[in-house]
PDB file of N, CA and C in Angstrom:
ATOM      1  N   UNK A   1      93.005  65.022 155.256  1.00  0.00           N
ATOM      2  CA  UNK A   1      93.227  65.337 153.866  1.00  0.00           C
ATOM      3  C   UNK A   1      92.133  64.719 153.000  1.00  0.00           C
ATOM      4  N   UNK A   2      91.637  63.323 153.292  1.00  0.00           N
ATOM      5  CA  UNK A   2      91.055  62.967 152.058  1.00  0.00           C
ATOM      6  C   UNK A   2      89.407  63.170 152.302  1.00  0.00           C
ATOM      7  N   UNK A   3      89.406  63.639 153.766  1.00  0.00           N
ATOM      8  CA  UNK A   3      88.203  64.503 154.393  1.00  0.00           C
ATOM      9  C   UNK A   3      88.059  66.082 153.680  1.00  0.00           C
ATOM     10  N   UNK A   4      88.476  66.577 153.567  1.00  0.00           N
ATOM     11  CA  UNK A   4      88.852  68.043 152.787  1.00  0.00           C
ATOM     12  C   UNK A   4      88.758  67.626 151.116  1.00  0.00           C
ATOM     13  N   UNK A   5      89.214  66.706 150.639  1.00  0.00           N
ATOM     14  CA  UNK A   5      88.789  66.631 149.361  1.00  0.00           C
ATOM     15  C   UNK A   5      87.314  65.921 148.996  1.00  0.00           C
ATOM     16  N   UNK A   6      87.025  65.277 150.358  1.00  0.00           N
ATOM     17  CA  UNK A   6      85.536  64.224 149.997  1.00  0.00           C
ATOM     18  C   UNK A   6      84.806  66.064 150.195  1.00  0.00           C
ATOM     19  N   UNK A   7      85.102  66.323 151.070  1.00  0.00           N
ATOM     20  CA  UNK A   7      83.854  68.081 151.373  1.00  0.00           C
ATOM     21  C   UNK A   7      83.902  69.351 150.093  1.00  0.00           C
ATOM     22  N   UNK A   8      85.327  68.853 149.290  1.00  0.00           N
ATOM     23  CA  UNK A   8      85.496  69.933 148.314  1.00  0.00           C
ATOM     24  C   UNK A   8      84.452  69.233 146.811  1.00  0.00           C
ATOM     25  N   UNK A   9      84.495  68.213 146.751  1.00  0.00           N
ATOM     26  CA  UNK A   9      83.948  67.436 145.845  1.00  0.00           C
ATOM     27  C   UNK A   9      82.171  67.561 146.252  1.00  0.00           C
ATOM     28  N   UNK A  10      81.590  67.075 147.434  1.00  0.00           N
ATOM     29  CA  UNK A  10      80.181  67.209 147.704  1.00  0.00           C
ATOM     30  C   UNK A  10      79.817  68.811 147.474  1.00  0.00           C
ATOM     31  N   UNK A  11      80.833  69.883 147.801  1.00  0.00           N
ATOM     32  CA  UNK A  11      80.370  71.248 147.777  1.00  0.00           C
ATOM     33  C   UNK A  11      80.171  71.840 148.842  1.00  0.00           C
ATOM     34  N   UNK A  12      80.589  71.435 150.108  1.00  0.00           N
ATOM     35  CA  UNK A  12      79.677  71.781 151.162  1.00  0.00           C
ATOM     36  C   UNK A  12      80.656  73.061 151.631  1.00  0.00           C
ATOM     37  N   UNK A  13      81.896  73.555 150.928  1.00  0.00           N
ATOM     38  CA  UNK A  13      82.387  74.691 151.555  1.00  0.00           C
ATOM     39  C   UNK A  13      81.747  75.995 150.466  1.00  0.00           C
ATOM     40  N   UNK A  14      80.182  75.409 149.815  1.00  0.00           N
ATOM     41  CA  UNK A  14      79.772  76.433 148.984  1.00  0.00           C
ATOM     42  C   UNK A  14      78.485  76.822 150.005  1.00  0.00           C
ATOM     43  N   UNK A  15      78.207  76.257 150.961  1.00  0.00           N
ATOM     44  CA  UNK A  15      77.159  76.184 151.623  1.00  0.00           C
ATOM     45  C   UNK A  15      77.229  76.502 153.312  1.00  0.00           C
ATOM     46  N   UNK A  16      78.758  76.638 153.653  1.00  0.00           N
ATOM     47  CA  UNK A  16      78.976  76.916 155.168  1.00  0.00           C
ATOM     48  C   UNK A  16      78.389  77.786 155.534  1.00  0.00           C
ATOM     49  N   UNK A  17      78.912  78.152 156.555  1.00  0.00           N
ATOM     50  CA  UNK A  17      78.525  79.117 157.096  1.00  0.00           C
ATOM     51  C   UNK A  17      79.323  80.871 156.852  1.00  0.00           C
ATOM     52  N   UNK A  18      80.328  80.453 156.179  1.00  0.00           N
ATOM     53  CA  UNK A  18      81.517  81.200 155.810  1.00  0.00           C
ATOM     54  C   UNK A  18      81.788  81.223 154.223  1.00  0.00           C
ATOM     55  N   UNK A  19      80.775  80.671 153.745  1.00  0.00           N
ATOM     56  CA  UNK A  19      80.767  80.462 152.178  1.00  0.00           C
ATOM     57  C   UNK A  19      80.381  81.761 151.361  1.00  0.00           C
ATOM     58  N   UNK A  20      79.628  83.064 152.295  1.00  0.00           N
ATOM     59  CA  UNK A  20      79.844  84.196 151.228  1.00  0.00           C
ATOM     60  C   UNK A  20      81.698  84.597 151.029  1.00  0.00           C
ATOM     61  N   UNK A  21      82.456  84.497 151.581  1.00  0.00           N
ATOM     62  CA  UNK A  21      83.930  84.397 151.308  1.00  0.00           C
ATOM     63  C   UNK A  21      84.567  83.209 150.140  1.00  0.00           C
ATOM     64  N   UNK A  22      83.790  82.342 150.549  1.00  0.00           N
ATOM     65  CA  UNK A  22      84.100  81.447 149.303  1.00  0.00           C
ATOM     66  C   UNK A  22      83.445  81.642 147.338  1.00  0.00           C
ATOM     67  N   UNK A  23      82.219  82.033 147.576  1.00  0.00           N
ATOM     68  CA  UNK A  23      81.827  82.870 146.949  1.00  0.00           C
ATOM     69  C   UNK A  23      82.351  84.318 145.824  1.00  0.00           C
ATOM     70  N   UNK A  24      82.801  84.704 146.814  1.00  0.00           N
ATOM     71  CA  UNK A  24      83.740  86.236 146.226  1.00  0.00           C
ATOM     72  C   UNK A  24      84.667  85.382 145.346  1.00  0.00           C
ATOM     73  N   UNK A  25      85.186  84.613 145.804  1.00  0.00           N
ATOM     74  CA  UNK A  25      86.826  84.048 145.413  1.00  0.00           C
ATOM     75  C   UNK A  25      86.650  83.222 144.106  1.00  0.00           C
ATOM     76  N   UNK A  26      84.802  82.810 144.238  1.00  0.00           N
ATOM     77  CA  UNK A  26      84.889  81.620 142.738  1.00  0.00           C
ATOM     78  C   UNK A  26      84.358  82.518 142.048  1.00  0.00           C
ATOM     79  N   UNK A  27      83.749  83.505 142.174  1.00  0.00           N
ATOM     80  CA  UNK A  27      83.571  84.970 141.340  1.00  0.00           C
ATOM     81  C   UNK A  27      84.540  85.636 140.703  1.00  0.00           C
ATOM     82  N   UNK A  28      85.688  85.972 141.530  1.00  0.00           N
ATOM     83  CA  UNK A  28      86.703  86.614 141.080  1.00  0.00           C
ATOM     84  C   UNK A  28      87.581  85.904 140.132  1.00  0.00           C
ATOM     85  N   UNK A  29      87.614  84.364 140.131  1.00  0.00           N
ATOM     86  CA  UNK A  29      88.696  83.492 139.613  1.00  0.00           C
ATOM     87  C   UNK A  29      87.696  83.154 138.084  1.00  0.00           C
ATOM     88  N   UNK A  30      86.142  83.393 138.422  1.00  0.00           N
ATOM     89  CA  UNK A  30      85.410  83.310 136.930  1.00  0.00           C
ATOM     90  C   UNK A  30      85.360  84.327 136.128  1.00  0.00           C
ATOM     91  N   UNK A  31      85.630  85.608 136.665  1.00  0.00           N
ATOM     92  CA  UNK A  31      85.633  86.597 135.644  1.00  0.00           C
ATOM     93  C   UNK A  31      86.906  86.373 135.145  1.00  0.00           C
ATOM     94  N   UNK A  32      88.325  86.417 136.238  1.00  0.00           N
ATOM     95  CA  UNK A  32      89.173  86.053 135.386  1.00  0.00           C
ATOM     96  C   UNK A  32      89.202  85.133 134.210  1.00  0.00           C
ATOM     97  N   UNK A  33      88.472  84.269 134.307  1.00  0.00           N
ATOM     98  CA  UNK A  33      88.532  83.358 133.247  1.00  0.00           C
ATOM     99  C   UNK A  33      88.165  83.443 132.148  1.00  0.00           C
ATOM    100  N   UNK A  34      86.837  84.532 132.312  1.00  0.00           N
ATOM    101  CA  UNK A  34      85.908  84.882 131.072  1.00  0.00           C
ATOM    102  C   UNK A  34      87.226  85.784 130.355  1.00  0.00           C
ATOM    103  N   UNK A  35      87.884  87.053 131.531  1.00  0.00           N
ATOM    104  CA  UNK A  35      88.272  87.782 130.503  1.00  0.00           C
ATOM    105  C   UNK A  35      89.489  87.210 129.616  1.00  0.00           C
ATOM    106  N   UNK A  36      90.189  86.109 130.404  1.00  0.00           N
ATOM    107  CA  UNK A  36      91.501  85.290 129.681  1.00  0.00           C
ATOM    108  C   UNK A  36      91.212  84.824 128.302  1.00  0.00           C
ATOM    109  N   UNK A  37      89.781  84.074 128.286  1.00  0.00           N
ATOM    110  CA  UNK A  37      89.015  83.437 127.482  1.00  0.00           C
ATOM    111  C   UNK A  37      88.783  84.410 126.060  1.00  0.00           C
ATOM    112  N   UNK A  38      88.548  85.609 126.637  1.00  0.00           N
ATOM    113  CA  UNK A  38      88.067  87.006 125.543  1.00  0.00           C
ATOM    114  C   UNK A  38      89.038  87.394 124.964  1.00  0.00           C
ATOM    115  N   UNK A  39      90.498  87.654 125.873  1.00  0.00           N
ATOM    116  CA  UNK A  39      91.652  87.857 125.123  1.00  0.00           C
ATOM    117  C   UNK A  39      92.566  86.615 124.463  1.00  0.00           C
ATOM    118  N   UNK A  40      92.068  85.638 124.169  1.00  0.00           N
ATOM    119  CA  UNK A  40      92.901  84.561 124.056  1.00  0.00           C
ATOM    120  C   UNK A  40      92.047  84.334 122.415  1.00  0.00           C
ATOM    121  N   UNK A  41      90.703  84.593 122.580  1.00  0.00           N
ATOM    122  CA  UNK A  41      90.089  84.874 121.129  1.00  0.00           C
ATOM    123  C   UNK A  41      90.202  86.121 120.081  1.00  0.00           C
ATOM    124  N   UNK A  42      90.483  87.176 121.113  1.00  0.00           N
ATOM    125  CA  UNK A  42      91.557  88.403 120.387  1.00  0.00           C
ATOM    126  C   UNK A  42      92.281  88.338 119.504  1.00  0.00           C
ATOM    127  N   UNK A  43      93.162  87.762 120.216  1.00  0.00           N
ATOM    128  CA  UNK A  43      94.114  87.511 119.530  1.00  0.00           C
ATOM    129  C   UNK A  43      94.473  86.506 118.721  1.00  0.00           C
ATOM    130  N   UNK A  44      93.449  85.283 119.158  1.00  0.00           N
ATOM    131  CA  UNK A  44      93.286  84.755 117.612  1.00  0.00           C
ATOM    132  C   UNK A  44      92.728  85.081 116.468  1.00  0.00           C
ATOM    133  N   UNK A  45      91.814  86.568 116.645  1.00  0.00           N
ATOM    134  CA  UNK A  45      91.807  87.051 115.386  1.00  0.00           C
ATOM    135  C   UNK A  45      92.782  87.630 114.701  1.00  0.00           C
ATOM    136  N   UNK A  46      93.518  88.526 115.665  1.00  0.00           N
ATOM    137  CA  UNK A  46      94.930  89.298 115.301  1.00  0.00           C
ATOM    138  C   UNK A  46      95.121  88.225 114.544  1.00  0.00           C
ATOM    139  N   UNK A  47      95.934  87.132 114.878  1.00  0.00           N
ATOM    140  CA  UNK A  47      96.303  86.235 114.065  1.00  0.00           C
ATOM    141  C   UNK A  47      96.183  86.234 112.594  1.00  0.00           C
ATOM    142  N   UNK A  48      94.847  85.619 112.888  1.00  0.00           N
ATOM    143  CA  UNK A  48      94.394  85.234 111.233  1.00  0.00           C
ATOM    144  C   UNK A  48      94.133  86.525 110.135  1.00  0.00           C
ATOM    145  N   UNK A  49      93.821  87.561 111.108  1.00  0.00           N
ATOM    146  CA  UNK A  49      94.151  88.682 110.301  1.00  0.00           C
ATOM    147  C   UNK A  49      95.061  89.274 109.659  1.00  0.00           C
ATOM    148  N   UNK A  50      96.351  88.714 110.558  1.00  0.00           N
ATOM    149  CA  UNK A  50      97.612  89.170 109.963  1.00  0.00           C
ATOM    150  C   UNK A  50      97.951  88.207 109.047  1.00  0.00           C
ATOM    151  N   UNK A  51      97.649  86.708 108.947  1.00  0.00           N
ATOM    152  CA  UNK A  51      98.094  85.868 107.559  1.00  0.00           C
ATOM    153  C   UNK A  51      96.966  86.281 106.669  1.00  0.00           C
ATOM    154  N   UNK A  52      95.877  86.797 106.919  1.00  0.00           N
ATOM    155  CA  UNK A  52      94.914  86.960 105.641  1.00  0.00           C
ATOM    156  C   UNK A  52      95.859  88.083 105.128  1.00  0.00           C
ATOM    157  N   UNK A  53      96.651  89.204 105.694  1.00  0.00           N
ATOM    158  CA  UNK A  53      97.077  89.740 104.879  1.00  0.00           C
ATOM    159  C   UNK A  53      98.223  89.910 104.539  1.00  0.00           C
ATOM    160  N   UNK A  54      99.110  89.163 105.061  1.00  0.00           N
ATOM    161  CA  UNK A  54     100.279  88.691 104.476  1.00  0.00           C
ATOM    162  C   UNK A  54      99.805  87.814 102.848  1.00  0.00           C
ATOM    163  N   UNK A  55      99.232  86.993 102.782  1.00  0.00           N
ATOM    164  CA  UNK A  55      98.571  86.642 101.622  1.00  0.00           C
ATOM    165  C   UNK A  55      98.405  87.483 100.840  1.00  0.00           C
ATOM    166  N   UNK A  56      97.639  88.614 100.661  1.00  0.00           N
ATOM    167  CA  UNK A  56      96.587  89.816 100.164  1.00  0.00           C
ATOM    168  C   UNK A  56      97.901  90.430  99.957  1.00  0.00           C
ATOM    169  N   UNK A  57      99.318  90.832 100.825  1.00  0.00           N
ATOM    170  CA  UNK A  57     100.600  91.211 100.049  1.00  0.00           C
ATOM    171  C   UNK A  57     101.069  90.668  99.063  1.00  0.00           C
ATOM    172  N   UNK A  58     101.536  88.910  99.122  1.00  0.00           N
ATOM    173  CA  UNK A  58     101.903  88.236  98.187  1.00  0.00           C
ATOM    174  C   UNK A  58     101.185  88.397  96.877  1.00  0.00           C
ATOM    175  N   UNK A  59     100.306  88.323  97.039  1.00  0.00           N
ATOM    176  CA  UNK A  59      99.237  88.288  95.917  1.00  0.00           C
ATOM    177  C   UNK A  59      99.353  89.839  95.140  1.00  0.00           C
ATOM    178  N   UNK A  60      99.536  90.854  95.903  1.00  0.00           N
ATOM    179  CA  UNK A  60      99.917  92.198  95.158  1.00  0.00           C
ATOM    180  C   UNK A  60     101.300  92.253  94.451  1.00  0.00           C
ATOM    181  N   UNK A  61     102.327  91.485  95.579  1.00  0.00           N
ATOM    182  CA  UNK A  61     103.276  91.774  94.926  1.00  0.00           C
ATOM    183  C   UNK A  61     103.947  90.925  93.981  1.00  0.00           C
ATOM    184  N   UNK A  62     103.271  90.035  93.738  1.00  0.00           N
ATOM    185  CA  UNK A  62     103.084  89.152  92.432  1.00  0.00           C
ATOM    186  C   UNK A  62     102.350  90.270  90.875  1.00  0.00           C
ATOM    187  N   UNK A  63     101.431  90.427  91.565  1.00  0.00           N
ATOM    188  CA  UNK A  63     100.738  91.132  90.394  1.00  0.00           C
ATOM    189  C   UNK A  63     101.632  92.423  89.903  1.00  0.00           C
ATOM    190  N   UNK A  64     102.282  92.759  90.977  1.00  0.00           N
ATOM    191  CA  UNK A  64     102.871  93.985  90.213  1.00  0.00           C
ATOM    192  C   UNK A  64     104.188  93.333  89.691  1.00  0.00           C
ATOM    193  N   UNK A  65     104.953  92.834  90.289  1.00  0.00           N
ATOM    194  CA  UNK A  65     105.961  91.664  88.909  1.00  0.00           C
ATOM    195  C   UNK A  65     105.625  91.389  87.969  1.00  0.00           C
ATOM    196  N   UNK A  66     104.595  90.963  87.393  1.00  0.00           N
ATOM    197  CA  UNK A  66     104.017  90.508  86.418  1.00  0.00           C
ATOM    198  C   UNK A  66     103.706  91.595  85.723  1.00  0.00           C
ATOM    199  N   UNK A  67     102.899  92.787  85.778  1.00  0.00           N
ATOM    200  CA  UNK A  67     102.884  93.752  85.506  1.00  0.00           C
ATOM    201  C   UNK A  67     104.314  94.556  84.801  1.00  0.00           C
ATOM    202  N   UNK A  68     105.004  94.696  86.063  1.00  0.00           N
ATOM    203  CA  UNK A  68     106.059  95.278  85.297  1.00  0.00           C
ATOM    204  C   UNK A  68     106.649  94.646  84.367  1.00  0.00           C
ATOM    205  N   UNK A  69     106.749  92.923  84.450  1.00  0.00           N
ATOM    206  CA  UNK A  69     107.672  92.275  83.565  1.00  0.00           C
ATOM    207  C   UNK A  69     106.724  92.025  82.151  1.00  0.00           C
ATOM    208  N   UNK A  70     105.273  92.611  81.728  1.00  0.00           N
ATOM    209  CA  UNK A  70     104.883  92.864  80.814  1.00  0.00           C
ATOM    210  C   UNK A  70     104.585  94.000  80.320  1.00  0.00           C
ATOM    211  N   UNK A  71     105.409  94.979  81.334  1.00  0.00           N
ATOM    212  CA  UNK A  71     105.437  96.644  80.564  1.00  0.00           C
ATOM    213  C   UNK A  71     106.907  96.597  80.252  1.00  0.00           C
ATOM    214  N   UNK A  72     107.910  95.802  80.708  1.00  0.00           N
ATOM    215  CA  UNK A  72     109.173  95.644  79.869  1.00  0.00           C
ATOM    216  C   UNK A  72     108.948  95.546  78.990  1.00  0.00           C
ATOM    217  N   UNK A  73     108.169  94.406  78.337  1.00  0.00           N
ATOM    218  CA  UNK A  73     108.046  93.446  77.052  1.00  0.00           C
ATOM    219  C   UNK A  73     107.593  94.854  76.153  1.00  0.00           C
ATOM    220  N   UNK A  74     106.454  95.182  76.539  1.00  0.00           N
ATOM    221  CA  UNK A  74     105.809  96.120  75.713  1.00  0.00           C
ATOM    222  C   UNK A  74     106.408  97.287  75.326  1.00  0.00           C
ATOM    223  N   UNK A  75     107.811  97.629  75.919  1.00  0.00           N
ATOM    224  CA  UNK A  75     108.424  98.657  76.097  1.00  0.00           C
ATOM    225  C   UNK A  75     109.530  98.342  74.930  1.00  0.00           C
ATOM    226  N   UNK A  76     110.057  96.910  75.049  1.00  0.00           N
ATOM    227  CA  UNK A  76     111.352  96.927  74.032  1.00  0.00           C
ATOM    228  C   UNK A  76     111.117  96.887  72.533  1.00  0.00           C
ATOM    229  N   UNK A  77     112.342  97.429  72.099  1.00  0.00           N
ATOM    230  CA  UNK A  77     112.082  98.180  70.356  1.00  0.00           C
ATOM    231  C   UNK A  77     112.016  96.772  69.824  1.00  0.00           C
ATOM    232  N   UNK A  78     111.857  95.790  69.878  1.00  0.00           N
ATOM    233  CA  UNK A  78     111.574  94.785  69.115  1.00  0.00           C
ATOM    234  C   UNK A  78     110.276  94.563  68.836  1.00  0.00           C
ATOM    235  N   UNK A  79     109.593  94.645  70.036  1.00  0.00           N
ATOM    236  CA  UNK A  79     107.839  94.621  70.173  1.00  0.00           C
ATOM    237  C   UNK A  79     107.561  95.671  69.538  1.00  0.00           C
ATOM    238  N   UNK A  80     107.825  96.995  69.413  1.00  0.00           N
ATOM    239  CA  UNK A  80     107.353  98.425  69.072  1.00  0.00           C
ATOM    240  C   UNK A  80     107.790  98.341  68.090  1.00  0.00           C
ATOM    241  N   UNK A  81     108.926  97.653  67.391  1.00  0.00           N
ATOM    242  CA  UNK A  81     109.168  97.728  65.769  1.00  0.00           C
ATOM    243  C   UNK A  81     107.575  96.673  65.211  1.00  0.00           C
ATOM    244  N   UNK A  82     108.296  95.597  66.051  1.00  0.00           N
ATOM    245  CA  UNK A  82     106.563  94.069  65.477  1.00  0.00           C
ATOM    246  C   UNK A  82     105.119  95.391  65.086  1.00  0.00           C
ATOM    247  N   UNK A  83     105.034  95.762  66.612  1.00  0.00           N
ATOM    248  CA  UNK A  83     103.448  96.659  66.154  1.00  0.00           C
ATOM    249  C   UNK A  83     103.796  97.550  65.509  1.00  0.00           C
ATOM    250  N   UNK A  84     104.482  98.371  65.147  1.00  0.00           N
ATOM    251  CA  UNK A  84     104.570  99.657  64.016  1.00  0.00           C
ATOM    252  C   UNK A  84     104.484  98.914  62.770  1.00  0.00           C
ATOM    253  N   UNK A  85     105.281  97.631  62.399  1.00  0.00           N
ATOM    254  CA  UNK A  85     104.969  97.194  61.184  1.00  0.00           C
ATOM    255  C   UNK A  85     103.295  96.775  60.957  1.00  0.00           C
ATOM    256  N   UNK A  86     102.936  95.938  62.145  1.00  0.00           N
ATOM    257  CA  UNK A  86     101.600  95.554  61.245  1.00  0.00           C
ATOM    258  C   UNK A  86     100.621  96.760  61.298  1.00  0.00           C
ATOM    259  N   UNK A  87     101.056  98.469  61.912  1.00  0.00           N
ATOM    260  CA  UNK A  87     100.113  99.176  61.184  1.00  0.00           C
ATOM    261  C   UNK A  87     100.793 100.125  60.630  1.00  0.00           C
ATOM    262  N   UNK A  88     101.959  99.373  59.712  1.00  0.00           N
ATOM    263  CA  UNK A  88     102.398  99.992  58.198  1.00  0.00           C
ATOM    264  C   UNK A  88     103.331 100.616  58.519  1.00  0.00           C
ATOM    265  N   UNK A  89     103.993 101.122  59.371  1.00  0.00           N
ATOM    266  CA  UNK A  89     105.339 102.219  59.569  1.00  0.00           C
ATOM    267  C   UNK A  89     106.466 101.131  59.680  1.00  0.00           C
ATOM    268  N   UNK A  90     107.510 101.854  59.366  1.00  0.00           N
ATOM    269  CA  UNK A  90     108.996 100.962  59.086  1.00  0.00           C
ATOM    270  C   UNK A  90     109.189 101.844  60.087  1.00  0.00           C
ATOM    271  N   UNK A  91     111.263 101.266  60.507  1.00  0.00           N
ATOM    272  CA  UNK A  91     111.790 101.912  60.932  1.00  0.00           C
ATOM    273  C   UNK A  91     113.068 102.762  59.886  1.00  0.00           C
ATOM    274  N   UNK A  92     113.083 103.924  60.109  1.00  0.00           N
ATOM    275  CA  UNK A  92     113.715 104.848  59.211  1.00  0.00           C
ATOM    276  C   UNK A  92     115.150 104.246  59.298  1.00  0.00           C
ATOM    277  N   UNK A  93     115.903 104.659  57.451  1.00  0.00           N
ATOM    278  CA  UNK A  93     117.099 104.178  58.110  1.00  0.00           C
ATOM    279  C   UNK A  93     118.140 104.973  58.392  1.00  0.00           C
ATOM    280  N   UNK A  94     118.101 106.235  57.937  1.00  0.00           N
ATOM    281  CA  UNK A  94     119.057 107.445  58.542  1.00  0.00           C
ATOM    282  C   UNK A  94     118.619 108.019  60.281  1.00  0.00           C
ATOM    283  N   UNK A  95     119.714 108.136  60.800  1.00  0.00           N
ATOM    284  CA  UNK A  95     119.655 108.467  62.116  1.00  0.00           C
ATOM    285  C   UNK A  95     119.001 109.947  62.195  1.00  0.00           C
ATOM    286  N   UNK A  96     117.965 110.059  63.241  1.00  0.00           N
ATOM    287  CA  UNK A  96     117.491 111.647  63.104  1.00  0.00           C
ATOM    288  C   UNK A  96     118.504 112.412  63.531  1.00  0.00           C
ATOM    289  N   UNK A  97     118.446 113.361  63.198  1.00  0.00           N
ATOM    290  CA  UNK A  97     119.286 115.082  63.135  1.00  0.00           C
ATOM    291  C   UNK A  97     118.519 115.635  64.324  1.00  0.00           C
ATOM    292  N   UNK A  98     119.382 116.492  64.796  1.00  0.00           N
ATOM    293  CA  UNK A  98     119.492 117.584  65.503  1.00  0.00           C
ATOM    294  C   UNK A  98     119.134 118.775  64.722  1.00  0.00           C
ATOM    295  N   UNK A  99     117.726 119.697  64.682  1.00  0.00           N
ATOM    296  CA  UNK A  99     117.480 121.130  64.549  1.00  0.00           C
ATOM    297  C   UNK A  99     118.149 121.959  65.663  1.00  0.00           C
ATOM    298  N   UNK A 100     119.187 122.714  65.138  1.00  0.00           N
ATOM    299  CA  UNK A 100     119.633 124.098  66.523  1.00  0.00           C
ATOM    300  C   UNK A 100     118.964 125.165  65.512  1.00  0.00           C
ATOM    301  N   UNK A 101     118.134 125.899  66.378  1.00  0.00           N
ATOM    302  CA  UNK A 101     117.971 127.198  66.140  1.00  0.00           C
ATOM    303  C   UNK A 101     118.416 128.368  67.307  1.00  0.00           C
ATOM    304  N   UNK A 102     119.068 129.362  66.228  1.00  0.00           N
ATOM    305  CA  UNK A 102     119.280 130.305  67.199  1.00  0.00           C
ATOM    306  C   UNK A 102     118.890 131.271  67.093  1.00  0.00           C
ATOM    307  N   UNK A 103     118.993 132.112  68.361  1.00  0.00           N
ATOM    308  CA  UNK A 103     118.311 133.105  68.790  1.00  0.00           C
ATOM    309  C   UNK A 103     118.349 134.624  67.528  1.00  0.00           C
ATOM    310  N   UNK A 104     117.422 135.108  67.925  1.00  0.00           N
ATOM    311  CA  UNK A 104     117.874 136.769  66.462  1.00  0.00           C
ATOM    312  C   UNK A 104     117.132 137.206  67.966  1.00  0.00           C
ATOM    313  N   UNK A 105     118.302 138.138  68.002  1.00  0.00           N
ATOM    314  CA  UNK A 105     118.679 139.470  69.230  1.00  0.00           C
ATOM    315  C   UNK A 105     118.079 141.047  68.153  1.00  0.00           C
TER     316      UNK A 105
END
């Protein structure tokens, strides 16, 4: 045993006589690694891509709250009475009427 680990450590089962077999095997176990390596950075972009835009939501759907809750404002007859006065119009004080016209057959 501690013969097999002194020969795995010097290298010498890279050099046998039987070492193109050993070969294949540290080939095959390095590509695996590269490609683990490639998908493991993948998907740490996925990642950060998906909180960059989870953010980039918040941030919209803030703005449109805000938005709407200053097209309320702008919308209620208190504000629209304020600006009609400072460019001179009152609000009337008789309720408007109904025109019916009817038809001539």
């Amino acid at each position: 045993m501690k013969k097999n680990i002194y020969n795995i450590l010097k290298g010498t089962f890279l050099v046998s006589d039987d070492a193109f077999k050993n070969w294949r095997y540290i080939l095959f176990i390095s590509g695996l690694a590269i490609i683990m390596i490639a998908s493991s950075h993948s998907a740490d972009k996925k990642v950060y891509e998906i909180a960059r835009l989870k953010n980039e939501v918040k941030e919209m759907r803030s703005a449109f709250v805000d938005g709407r809750s200053k097209l309320m404002m702008l919308k209620m007859e208190s504000h629209v009475v304020k600006v009609m006065k400072e460019k001179g119009l009152e609000v009337s004080g008789n309720p408007p009427k109904k025109i019916k016209v009817k038809a001539q057959n």
